[in-house]
PDB file of N, CA and C in Angstrom:
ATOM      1  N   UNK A   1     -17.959 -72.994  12.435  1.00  0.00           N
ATOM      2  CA  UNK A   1     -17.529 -72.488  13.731  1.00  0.00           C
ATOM      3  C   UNK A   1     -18.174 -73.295  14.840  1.00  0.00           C
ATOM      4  N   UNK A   2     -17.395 -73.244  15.819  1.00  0.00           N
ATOM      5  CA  UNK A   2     -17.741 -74.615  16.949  1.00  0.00           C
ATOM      6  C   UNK A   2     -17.753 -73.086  18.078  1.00  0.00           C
ATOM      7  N   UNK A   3     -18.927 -73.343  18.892  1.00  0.00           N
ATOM      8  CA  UNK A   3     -18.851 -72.682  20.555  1.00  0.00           C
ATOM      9  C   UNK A   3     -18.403 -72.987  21.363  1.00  0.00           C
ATOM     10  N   UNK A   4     -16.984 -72.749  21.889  1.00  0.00           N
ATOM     11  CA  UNK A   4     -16.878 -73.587  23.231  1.00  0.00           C
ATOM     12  C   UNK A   4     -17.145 -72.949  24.254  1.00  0.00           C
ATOM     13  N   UNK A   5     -17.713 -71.384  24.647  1.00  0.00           N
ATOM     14  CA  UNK A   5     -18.252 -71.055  25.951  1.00  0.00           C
ATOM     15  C   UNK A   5     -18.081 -69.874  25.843  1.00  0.00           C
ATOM     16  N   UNK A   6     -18.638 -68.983  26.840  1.00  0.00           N
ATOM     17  CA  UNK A   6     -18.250 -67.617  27.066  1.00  0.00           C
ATOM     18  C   UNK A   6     -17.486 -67.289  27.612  1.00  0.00           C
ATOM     19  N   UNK A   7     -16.129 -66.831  26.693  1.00  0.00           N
ATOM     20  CA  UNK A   7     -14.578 -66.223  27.270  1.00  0.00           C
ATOM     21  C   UNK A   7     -14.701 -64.658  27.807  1.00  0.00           C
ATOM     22  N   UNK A   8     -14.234 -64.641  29.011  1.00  0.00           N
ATOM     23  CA  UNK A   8     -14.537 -63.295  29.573  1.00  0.00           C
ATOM     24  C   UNK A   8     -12.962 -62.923  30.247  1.00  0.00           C
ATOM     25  N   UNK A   9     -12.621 -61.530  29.957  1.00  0.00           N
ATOM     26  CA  UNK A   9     -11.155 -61.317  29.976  1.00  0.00           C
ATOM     27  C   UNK A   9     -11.458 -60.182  31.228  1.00  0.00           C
ATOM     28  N   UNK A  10     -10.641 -60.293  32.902  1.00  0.00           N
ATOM     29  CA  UNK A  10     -10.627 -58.978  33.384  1.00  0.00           C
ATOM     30  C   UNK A  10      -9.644 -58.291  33.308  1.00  0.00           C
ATOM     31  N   UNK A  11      -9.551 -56.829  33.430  1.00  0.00           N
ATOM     32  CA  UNK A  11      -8.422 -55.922  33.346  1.00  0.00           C
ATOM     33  C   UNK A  11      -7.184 -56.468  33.443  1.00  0.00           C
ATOM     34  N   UNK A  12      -7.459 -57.108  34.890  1.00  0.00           N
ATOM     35  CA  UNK A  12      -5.370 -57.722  34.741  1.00  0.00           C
ATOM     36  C   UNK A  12      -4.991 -58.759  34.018  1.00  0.00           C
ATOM     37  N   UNK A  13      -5.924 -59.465  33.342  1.00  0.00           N
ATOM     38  CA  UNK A  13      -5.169 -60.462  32.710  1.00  0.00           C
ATOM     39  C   UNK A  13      -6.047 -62.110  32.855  1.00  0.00           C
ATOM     40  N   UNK A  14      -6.645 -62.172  33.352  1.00  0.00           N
ATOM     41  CA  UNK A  14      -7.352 -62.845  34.015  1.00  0.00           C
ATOM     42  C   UNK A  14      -8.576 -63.613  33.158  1.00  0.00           C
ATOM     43  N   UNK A  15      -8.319 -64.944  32.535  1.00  0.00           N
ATOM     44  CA  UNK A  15      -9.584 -65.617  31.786  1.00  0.00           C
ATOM     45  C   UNK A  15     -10.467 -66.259  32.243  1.00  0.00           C
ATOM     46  N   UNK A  16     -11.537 -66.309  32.259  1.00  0.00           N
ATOM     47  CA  UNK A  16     -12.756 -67.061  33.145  1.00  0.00           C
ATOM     48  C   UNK A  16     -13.183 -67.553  31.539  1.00  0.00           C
ATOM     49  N   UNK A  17     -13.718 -68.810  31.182  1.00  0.00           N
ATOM     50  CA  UNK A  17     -14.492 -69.767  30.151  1.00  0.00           C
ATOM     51  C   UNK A  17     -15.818 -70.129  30.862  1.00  0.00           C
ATOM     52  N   UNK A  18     -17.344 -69.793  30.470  1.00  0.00           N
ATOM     53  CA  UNK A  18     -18.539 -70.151  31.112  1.00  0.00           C
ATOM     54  C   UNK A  18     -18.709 -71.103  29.913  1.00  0.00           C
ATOM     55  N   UNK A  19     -18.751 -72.634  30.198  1.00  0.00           N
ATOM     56  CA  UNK A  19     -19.234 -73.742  28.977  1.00  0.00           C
ATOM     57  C   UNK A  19     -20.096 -74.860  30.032  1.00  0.00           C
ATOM     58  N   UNK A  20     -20.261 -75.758  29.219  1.00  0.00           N
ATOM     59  CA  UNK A  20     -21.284 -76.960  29.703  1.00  0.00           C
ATOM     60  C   UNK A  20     -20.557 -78.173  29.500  1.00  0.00           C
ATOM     61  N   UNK A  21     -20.861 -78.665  30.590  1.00  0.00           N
ATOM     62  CA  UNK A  21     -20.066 -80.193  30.377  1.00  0.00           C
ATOM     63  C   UNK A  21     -21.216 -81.549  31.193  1.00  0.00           C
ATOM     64  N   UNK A  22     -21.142 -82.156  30.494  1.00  0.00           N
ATOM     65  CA  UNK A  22     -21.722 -83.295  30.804  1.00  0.00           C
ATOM     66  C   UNK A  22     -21.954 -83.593  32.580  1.00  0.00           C
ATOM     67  N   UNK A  23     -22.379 -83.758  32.963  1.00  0.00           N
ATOM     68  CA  UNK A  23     -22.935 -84.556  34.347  1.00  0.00           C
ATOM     69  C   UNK A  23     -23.025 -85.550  34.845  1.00  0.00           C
ATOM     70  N   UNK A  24     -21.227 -86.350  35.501  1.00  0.00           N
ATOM     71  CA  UNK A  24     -21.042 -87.645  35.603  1.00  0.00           C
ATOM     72  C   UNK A  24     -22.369 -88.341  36.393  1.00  0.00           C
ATOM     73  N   UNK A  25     -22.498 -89.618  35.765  1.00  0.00           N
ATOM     74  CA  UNK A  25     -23.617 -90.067  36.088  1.00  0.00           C
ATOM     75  C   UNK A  25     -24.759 -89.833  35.448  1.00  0.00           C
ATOM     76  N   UNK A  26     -25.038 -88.971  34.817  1.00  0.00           N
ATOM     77  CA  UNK A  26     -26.751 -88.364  34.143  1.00  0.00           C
ATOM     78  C   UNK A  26     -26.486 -88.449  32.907  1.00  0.00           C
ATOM     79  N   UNK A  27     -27.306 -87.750  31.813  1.00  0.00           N
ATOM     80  CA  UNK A  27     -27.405 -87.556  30.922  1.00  0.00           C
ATOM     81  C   UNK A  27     -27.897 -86.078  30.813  1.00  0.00           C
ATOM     82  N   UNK A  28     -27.399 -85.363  31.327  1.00  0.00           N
ATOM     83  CA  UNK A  28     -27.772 -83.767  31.676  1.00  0.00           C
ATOM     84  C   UNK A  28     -26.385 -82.970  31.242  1.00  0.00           C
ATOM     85  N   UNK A  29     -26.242 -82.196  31.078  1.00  0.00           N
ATOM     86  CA  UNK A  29     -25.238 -80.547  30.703  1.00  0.00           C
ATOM     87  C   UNK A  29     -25.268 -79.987  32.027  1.00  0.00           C
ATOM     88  N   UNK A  30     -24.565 -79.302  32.441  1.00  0.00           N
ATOM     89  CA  UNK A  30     -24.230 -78.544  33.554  1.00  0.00           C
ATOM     90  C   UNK A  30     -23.214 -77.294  33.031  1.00  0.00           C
ATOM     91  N   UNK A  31     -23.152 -76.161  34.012  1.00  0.00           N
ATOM     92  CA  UNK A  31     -22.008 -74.839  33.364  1.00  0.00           C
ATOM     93  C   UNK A  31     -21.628 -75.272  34.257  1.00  0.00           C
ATOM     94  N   UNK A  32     -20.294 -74.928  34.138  1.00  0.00           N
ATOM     95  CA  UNK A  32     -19.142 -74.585  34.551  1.00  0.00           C
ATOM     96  C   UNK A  32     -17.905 -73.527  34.321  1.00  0.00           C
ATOM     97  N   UNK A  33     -17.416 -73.389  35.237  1.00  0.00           N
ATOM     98  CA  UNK A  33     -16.453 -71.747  34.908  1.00  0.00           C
ATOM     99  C   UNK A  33     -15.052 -72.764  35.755  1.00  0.00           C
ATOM    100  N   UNK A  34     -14.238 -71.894  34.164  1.00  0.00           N
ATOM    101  CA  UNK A  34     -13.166 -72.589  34.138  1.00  0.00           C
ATOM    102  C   UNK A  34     -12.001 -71.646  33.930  1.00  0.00           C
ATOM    103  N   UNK A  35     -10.856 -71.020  34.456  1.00  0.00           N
ATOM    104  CA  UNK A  35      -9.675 -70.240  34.189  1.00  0.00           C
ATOM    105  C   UNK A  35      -8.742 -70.875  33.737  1.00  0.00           C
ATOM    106  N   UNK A  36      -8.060 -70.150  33.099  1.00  0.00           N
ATOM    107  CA  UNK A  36      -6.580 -70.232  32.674  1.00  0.00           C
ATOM    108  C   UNK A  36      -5.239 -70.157  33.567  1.00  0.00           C
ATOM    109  N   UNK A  37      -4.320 -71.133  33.910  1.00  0.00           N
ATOM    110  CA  UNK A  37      -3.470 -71.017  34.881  1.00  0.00           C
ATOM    111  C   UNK A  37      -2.563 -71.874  34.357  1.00  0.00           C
ATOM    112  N   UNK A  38      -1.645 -71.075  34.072  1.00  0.00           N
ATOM    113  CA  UNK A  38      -0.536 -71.423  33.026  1.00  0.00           C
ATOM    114  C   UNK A  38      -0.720 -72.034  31.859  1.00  0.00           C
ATOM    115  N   UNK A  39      -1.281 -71.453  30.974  1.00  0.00           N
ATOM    116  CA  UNK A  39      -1.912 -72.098  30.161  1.00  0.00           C
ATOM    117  C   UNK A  39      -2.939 -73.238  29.760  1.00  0.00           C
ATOM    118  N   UNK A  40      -3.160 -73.610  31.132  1.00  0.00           N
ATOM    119  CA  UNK A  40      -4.074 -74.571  30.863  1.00  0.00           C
ATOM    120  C   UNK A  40      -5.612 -74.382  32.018  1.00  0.00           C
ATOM    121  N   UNK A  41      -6.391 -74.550  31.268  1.00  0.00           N
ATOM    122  CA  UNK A  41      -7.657 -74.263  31.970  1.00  0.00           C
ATOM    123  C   UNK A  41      -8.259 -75.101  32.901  1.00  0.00           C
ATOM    124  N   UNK A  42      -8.664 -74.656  33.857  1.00  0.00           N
ATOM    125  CA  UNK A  42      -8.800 -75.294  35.310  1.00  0.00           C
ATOM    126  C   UNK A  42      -9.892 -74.699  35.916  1.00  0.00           C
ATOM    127  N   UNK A  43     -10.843 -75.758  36.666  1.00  0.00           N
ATOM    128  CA  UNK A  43     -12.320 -75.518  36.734  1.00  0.00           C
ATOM    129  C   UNK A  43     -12.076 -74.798  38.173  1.00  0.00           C
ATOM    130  N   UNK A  44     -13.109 -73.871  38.475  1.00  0.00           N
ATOM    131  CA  UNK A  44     -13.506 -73.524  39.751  1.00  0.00           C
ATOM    132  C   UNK A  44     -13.952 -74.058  40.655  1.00  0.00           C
ATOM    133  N   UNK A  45     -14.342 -73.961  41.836  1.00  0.00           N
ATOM    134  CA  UNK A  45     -15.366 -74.790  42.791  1.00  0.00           C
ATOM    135  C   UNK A  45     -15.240 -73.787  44.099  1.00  0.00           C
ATOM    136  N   UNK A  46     -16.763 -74.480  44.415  1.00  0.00           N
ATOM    137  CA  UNK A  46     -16.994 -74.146  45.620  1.00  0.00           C
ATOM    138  C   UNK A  46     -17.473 -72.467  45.023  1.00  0.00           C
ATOM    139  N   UNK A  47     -17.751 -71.652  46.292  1.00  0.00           N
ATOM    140  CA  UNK A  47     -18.572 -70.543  46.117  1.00  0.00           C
ATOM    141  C   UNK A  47     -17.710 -69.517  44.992  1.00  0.00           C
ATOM    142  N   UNK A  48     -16.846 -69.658  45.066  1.00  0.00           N
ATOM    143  CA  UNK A  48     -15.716 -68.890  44.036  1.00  0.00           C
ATOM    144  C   UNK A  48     -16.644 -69.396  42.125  1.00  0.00           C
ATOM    145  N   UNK A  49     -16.764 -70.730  42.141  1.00  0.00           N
ATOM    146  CA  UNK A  49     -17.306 -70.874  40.806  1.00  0.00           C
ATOM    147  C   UNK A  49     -18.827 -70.638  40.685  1.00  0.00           C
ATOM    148  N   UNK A  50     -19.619 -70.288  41.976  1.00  0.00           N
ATOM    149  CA  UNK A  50     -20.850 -69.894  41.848  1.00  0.00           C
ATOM    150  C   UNK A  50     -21.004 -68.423  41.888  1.00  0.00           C
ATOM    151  N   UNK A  51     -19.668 -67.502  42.493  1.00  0.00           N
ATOM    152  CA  UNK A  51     -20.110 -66.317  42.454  1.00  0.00           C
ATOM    153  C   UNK A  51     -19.942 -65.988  40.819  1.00  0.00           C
ATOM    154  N   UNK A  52     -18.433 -66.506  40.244  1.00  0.00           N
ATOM    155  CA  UNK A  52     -18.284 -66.101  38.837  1.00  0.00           C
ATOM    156  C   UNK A  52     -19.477 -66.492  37.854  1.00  0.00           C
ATOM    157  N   UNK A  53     -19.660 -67.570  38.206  1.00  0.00           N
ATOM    158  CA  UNK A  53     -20.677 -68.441  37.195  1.00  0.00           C
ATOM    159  C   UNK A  53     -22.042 -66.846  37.500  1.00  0.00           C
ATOM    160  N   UNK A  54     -22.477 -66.855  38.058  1.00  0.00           N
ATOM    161  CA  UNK A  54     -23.499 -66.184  38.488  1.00  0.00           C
ATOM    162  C   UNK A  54     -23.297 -64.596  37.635  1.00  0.00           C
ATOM    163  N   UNK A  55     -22.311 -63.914  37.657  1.00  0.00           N
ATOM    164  CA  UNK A  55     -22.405 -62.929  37.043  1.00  0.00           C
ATOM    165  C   UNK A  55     -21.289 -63.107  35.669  1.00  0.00           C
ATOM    166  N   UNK A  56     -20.901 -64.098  34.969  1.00  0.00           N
ATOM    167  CA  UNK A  56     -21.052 -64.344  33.570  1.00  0.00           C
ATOM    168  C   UNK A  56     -22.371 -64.960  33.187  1.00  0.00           C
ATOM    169  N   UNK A  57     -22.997 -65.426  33.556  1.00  0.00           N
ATOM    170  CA  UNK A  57     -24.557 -65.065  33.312  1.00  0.00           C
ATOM    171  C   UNK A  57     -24.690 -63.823  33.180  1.00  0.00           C
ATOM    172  N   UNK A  58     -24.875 -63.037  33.881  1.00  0.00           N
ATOM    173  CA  UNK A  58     -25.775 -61.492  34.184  1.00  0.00           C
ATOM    174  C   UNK A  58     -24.895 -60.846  32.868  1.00  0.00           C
ATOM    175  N   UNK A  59     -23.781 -61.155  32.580  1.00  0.00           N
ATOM    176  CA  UNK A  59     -23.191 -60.605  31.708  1.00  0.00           C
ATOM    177  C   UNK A  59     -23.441 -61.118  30.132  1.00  0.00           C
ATOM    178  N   UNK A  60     -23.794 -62.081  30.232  1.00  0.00           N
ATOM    179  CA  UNK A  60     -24.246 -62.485  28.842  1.00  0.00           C
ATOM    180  C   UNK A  60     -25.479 -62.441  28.694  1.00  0.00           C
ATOM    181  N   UNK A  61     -26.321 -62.246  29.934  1.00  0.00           N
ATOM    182  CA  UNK A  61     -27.438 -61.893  29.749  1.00  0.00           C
ATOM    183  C   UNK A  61     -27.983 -60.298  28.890  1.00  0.00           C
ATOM    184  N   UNK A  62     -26.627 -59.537  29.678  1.00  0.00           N
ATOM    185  CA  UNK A  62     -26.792 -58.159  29.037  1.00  0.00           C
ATOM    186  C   UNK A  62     -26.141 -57.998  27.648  1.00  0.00           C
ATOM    187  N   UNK A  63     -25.333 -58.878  27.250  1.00  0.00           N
ATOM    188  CA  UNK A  63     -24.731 -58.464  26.066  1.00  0.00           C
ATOM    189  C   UNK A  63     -26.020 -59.207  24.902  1.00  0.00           C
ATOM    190  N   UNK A  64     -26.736 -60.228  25.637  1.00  0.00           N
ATOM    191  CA  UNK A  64     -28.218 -60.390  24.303  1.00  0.00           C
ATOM    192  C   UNK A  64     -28.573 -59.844  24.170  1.00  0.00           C
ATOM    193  N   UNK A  65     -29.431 -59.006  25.200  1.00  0.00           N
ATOM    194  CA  UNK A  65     -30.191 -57.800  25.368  1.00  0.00           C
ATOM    195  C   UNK A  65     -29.636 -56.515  24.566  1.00  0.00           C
ATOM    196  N   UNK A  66     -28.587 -56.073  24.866  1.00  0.00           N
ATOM    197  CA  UNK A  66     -27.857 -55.275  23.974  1.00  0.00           C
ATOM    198  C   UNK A  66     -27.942 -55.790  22.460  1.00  0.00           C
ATOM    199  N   UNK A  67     -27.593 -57.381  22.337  1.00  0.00           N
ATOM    200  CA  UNK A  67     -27.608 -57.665  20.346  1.00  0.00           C
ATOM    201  C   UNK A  67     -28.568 -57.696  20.520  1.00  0.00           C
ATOM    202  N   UNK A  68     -29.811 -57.935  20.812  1.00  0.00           N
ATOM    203  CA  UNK A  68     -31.471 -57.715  20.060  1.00  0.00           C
ATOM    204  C   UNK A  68     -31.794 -56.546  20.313  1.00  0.00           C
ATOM    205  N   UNK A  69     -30.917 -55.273  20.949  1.00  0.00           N
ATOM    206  CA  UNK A  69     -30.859 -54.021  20.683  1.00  0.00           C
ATOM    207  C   UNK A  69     -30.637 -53.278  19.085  1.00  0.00           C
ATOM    208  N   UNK A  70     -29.406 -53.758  18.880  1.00  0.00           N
ATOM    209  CA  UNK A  70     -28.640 -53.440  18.101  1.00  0.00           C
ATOM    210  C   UNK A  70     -29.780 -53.868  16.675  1.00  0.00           C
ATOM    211  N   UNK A  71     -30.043 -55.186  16.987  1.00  0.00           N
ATOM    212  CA  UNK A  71     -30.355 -56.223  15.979  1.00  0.00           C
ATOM    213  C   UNK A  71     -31.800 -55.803  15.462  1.00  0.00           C
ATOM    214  N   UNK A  72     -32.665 -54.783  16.493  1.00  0.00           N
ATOM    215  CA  UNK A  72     -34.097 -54.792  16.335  1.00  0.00           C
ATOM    216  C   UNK A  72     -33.889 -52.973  16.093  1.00  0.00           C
ATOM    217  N   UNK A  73     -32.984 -52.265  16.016  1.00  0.00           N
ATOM    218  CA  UNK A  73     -32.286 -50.767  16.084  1.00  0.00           C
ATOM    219  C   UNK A  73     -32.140 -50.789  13.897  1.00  0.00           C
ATOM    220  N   UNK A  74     -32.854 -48.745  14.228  1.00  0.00           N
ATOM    221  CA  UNK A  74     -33.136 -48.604  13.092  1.00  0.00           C
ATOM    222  C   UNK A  74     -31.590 -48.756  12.061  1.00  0.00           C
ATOM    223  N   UNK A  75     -31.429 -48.530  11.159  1.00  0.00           N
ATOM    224  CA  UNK A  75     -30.037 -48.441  10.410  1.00  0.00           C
ATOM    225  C   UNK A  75     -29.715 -46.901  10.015  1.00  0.00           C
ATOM    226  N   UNK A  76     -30.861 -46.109  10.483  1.00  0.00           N
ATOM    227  CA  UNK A  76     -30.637 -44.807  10.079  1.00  0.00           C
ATOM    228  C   UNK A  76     -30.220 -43.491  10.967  1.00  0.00           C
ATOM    229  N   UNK A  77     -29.859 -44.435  12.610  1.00  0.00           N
ATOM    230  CA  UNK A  77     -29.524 -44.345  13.828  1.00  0.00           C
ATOM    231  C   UNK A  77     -27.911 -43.573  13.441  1.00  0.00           C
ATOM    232  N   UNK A  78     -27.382 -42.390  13.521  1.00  0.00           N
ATOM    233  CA  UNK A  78     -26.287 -41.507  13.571  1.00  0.00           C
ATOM    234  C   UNK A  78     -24.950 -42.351  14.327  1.00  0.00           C
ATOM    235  N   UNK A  79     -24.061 -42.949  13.942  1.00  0.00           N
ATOM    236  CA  UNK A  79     -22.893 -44.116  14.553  1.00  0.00           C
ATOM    237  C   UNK A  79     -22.297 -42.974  15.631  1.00  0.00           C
ATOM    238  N   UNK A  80     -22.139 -41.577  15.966  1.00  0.00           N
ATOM    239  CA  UNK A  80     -21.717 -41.124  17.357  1.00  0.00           C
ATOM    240  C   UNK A  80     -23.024 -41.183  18.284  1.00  0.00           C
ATOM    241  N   UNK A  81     -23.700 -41.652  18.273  1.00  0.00           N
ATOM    242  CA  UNK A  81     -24.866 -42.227  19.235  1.00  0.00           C
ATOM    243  C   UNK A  81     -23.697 -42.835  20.348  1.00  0.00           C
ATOM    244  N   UNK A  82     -23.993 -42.143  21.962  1.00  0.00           N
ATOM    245  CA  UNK A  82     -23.144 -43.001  22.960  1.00  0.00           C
ATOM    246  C   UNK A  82     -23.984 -44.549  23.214  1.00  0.00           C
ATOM    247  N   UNK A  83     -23.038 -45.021  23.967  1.00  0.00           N
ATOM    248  CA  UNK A  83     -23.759 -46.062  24.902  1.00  0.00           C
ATOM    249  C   UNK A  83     -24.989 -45.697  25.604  1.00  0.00           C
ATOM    250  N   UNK A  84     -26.064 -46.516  25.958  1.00  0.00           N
ATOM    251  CA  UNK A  84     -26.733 -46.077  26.789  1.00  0.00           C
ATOM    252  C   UNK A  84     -26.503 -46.135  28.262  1.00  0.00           C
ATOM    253  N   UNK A  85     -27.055 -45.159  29.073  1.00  0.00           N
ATOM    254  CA  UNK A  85     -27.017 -45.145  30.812  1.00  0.00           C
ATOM    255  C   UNK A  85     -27.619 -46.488  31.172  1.00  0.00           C
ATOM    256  N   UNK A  86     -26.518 -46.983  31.971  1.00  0.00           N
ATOM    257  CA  UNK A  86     -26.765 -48.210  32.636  1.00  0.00           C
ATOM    258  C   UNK A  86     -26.655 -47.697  34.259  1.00  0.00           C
ATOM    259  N   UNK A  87     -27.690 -48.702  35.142  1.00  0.00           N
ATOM    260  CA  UNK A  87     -27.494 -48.709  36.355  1.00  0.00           C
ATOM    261  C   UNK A  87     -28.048 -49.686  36.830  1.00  0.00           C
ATOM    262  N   UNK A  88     -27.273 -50.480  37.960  1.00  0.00           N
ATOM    263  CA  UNK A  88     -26.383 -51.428  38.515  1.00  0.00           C
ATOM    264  C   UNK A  88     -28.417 -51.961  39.032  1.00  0.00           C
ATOM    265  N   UNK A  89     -28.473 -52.945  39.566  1.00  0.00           N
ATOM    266  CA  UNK A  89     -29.779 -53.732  39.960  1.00  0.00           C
ATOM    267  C   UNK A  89     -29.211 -55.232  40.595  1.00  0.00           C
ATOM    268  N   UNK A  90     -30.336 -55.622  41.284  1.00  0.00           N
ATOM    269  CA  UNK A  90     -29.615 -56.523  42.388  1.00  0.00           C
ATOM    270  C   UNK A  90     -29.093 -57.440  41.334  1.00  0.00           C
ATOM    271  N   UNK A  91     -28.147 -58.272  42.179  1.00  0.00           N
ATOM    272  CA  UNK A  91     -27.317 -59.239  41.912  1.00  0.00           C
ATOM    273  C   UNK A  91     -26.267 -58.733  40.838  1.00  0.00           C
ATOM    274  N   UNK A  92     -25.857 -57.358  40.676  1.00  0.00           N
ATOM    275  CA  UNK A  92     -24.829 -56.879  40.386  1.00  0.00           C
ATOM    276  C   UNK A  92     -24.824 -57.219  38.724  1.00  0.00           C
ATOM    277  N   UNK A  93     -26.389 -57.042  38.193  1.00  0.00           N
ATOM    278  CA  UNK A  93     -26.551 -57.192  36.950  1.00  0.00           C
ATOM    279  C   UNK A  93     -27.272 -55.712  36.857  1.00  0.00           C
ATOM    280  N   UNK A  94     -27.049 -55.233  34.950  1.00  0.00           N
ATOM    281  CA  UNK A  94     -27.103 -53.944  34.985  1.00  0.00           C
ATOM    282  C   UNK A  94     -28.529 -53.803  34.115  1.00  0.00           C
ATOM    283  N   UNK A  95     -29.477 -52.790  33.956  1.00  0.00           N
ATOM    284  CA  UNK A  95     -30.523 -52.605  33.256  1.00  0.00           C
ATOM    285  C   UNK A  95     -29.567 -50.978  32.593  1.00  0.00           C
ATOM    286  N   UNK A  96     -30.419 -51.207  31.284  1.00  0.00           N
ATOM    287  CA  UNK A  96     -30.796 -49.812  30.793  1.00  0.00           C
ATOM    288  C   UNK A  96     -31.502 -48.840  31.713  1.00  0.00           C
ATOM    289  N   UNK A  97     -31.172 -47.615  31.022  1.00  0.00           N
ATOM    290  CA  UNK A  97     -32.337 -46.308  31.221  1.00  0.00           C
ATOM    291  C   UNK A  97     -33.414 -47.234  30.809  1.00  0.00           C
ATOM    292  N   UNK A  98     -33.450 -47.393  29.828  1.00  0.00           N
ATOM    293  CA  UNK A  98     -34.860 -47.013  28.984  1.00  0.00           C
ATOM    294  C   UNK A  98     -35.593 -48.726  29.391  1.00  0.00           C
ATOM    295  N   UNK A  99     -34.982 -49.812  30.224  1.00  0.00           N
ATOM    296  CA  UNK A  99     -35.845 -51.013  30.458  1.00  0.00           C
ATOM    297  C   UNK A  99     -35.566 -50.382  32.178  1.00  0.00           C
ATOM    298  N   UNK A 100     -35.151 -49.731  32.853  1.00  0.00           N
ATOM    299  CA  UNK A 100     -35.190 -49.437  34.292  1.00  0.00           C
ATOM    300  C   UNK A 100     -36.992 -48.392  34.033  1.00  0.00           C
ATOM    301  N   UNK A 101     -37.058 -47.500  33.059  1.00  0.00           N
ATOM    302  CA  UNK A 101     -38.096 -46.647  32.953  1.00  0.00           C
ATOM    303  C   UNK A 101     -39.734 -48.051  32.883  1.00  0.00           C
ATOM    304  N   UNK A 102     -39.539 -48.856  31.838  1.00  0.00           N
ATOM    305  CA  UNK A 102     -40.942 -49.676  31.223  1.00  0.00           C
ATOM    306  C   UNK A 102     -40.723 -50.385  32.979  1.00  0.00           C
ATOM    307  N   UNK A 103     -39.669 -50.537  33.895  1.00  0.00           N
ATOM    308  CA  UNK A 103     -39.885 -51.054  34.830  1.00  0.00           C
ATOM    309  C   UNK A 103     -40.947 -50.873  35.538  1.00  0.00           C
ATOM    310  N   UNK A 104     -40.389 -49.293  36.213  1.00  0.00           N
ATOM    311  CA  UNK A 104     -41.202 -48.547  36.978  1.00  0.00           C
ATOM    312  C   UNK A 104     -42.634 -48.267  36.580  1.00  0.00           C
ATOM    313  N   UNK A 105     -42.901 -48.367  35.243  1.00  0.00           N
ATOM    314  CA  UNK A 105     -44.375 -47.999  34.656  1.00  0.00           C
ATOM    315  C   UNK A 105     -45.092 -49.180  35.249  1.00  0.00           C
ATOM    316  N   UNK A 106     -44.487 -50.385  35.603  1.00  0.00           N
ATOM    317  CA  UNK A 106     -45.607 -51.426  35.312  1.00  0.00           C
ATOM    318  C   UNK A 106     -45.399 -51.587  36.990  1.00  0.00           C
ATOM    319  N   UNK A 107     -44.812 -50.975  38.037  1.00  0.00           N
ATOM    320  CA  UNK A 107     -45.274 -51.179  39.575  1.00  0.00           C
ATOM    321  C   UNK A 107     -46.521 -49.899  39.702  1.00  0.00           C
TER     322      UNK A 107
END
């Protein structure tokens, strides 16, 4: 299996791709956020590809956090267990209850 980026789908229909592409001139990787428009995928720019870029981060940030949830979570855990309470934190990225709580302990 090959990675080509983080595919993120919104309600209406809508594909955003977060991948890395080379850096004309350097020898460096860079992200980039790239949509689908008529079938063919087409890069963003300008503040439009920094706001998306910015929270497909925050979003893949939370879905690790969630798998080393899952991943470090007993096996003897009851499967109607809900989701946990999430609430919203700057830059429109979300914490748990239970990492919003170890927050507050340590101010």
């Amino acid at each position: 299996m090959m990675t080509q980026g983080l595919l993120v789908k919104k309600p209406n229909g809508e594909e955003y791709l977060l991948t890395t592409e080379l850096n004309r001139g350097t020898r460096r990787h860079r992200l980039v956020v790239v949509t689908k428009v008529n079938g063919q995928w087409k890069p963003l720019e300008g503040v439009q590809e920094s706001g998306c870029r910015e929270a497909m981060i925050g979003a893949l940030v939370d879905f690790v956090v969630d798998l080393c949830r899952v991943l470090n979570s007993s096996d003897h855990q009851p499967a109607s267990m809900g989701a946990p309470t999430q609430a919203r934190v700057s830059g429109g990225r979300r914490r748990t209850e239970s990492a919003l709580l170890r927050h507050r302990r340590r101010k």
